[in-house]
C-alpha atoms as a PDB file:
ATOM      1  CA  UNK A   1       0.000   0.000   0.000  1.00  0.00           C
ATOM      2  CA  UNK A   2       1.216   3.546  -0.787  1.00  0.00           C
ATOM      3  CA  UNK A   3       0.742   6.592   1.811  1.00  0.00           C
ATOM      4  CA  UNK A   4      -1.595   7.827  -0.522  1.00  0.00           C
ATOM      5  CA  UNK A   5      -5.186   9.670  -0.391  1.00  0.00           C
ATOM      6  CA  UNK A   6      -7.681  11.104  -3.061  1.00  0.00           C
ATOM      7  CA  UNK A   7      -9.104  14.332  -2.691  1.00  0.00           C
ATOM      8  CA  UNK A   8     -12.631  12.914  -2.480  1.00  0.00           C
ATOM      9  CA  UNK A   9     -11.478  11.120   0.700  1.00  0.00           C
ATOM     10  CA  UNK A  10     -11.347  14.754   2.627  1.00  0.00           C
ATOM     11  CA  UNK A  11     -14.141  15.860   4.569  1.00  0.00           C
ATOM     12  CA  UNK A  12     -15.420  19.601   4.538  1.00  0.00           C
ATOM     13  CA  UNK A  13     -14.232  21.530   7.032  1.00  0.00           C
ATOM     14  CA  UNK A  14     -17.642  22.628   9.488  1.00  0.00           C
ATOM     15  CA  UNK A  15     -16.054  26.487  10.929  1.00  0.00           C
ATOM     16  CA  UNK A  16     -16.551  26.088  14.937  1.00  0.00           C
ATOM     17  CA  UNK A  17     -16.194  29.734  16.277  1.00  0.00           C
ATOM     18  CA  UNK A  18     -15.406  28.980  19.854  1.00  0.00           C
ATOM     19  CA  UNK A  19     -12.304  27.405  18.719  1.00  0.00           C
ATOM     20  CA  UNK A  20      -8.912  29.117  19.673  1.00  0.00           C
ATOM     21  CA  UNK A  21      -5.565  28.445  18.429  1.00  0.00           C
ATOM     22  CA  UNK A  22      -3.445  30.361  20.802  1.00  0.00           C
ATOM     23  CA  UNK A  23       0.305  30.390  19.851  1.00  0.00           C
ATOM     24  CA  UNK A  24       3.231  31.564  21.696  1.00  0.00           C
ATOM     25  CA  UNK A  25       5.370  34.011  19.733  1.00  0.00           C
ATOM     26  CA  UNK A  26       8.720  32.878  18.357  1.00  0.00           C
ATOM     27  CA  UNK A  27      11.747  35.134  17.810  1.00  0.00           C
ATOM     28  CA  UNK A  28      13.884  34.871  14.597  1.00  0.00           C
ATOM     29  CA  UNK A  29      17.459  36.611  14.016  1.00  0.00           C
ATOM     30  CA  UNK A  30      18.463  38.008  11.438  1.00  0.00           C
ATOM     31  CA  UNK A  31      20.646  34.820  10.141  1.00  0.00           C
ATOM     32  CA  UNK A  32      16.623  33.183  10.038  1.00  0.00           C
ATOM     33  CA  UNK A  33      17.336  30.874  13.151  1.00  0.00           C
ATOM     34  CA  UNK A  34      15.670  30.700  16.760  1.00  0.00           C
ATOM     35  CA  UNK A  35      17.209  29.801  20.251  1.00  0.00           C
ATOM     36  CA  UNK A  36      15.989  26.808  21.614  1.00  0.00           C
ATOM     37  CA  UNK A  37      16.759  25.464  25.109  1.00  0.00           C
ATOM     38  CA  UNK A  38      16.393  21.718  26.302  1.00  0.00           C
ATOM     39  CA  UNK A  39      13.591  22.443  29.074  1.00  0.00           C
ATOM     40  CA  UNK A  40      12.840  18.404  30.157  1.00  0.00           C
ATOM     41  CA  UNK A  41      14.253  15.056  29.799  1.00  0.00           C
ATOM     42  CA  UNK A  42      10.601  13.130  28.837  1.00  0.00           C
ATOM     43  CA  UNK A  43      12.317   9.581  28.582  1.00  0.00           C
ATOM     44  CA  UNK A  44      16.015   7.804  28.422  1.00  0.00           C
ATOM     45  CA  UNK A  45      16.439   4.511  27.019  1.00  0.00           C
ATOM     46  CA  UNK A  46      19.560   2.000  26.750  1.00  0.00           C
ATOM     47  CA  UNK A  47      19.864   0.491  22.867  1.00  0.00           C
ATOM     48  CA  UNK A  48      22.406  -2.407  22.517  1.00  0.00           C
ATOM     49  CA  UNK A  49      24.383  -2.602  19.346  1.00  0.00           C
ATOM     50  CA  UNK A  50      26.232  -5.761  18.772  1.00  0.00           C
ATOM     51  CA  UNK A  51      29.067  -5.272  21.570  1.00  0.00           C
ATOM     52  CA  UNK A  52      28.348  -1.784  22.716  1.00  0.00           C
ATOM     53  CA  UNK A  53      25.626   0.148  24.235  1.00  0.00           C
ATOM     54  CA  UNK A  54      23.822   3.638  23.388  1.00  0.00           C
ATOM     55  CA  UNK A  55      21.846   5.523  25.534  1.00  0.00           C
ATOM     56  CA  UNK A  56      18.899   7.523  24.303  1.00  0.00           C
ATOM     57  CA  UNK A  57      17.521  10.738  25.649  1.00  0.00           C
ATOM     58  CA  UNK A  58      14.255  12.408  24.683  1.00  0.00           C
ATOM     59  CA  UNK A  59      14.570  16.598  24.595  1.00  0.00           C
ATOM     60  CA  UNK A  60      11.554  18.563  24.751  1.00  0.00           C
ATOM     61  CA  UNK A  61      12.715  21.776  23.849  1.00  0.00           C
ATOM     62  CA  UNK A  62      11.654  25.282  24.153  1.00  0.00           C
ATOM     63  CA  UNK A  63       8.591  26.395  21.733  1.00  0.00           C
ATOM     64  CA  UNK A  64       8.119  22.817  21.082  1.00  0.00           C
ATOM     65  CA  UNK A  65       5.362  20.344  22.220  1.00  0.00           C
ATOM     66  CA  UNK A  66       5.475  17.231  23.632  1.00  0.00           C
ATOM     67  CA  UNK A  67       4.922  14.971  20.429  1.00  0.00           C
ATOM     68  CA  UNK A  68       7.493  16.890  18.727  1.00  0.00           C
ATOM     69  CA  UNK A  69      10.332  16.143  21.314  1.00  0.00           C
ATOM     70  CA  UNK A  70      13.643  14.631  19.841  1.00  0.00           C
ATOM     71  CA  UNK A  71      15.833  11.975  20.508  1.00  0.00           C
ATOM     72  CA  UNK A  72      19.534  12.967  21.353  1.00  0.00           C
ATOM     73  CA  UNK A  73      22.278  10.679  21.494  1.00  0.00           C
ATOM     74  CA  UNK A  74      24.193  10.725  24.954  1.00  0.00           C
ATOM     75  CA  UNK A  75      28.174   9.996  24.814  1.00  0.00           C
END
C-alpha cells in the first residue's frame, strides 16, 4: 500500500467559532534561526548494538510540544 489519499477522501471543514488556536510568539534573528533550550528530559532509554551500548535521551525543547520532542544521542 502507498501513503496515498484522493481528494474525495477529505471531509469539509464545518467552521466552529469557539475554537482558539493560541500560539506563543517565536523570535527569529536576522541569520533566520531561533534559540531553543532543552527544558525536560521526557524519557532515556539504553539500545544495545552488537558489543556496545547507546543511551537515548528524549529533549523537549523550548517552543516545542510534547509529540514533537527529539531523541539525542548521549556519549
Amino acid at each position: 500500500m502507498h501513503p496515498v489519499f484522493h481528494v474525495s477522501m477529505l471531509r469539509k471543514y464545518l467552521k466552529d467559532p469557539e475554537q482558539k488556536i493560541e500560539a506563543e510568539p517565536v523570535i527569529i534573528q536576522q541569520d533566520l534561526t531561533m534559540e531553543c533550550h532543552p527544558v525536560h528530559i521526557l524519557d532515556s532509554s539504553d539500545r544495545v548494538m552488537q558489543n556496545r551500548t547507546i543511551k537515548y535521551v528524549k529533549v523537549l525543547w523550548t517552543n516545542q510540544l510534547e509529540r514533537e520532542a527529539t531523541l539525542e544521542l548521549e556519549a
